[in-house]
Protein backbone atom coordinates (compact mmCIF):
# COMPACT_ATOMS: atom_id res chain seq x y z
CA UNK A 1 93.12 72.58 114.69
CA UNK A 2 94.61 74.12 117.74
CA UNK A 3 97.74 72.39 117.19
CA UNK A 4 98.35 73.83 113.31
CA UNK A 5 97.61 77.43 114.89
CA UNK A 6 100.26 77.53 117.46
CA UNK A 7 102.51 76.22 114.71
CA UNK A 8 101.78 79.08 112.27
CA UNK A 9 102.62 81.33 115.55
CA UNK A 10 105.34 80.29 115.93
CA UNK A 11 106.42 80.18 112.20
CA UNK A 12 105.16 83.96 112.34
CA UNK A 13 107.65 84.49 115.55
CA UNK A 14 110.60 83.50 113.71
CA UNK A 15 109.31 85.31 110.12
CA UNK A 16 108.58 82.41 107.99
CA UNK A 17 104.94 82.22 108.12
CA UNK A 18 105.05 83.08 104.23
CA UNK A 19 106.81 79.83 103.36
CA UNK A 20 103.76 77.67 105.42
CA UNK A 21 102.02 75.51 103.22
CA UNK A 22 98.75 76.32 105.03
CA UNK A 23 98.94 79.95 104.44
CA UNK A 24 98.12 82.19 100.94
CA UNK A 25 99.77 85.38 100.59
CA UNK A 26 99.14 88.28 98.11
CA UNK A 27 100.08 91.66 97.60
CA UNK A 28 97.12 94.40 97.18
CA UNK A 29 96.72 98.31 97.39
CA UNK A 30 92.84 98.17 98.22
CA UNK A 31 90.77 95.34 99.70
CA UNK A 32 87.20 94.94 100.44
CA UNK A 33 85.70 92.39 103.04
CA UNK A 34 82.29 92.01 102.54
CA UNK A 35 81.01 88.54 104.52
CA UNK A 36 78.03 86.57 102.59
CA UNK A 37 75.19 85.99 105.23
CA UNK A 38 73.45 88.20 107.45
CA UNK A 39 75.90 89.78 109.74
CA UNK A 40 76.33 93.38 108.57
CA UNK A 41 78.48 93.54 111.84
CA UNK A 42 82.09 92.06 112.35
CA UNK A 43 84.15 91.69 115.28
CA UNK A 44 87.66 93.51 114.58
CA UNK A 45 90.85 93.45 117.08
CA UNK A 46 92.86 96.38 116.63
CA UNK A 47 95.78 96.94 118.53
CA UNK A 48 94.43 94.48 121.43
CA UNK A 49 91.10 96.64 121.37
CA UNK A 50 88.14 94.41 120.41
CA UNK A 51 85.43 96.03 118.63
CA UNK A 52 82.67 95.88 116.44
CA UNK A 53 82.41 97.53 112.68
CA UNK A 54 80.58 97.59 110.26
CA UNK A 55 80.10 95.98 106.36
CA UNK A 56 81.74 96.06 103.93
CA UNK A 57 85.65 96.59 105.76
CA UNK A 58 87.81 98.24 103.05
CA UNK A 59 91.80 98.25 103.38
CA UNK A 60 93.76 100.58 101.71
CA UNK A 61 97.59 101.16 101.38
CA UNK A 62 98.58 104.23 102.91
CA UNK A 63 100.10 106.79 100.10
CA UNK A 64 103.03 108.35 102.59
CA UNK A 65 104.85 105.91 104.82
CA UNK A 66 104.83 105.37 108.29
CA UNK A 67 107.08 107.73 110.28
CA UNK A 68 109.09 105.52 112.46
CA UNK A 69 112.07 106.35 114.79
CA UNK A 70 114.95 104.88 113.53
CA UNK A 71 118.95 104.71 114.86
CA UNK A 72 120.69 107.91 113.80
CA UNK A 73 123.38 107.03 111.04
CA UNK A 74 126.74 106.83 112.68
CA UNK A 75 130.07 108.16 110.56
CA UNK A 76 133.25 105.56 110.77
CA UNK A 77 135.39 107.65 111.73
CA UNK A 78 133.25 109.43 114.70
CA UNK A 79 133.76 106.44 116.44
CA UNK A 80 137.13 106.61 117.33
């Protein structure tokens, strides 16, 4: 109900959404999403973006890693 979702947001706020009881995590490199039925079309949200893709939705773990900008390592004794 709506009551058990804004409780797993707000576990997922404060990072323990992997210790719910309502929730099952698993680790994959490659994962297909193929719904039964007749929709061949599924509604996505990406990045706040709503759209509309098609079957089957494969997921893949990226092979480099993410640049990211990260806090320049400071030395001890530059500090002073």
């Amino acid at each position: 109900g709506t009551l058990m979702l804004y409780w797993l947001l707000l576990r997922g706020a404060f990072s323990t959404l992997g210790k719910a009881e309502d929730v099952i995590s698993f680790g994959f490199d490659r994962l297909t999403v193929d719904p039964r039925g007749a929709r061949r079309q599924i509604k996505v949200a990406m990045d706040g973006e709503i759209t509309r893709l098609s079957a089957p939705l494969v997921f893949r773990v990226a092979e480099n890693s993410l640049p990211l900008v990260v806090p320049r390592v400071i030395d001890p004794a530059d500090r002073a």
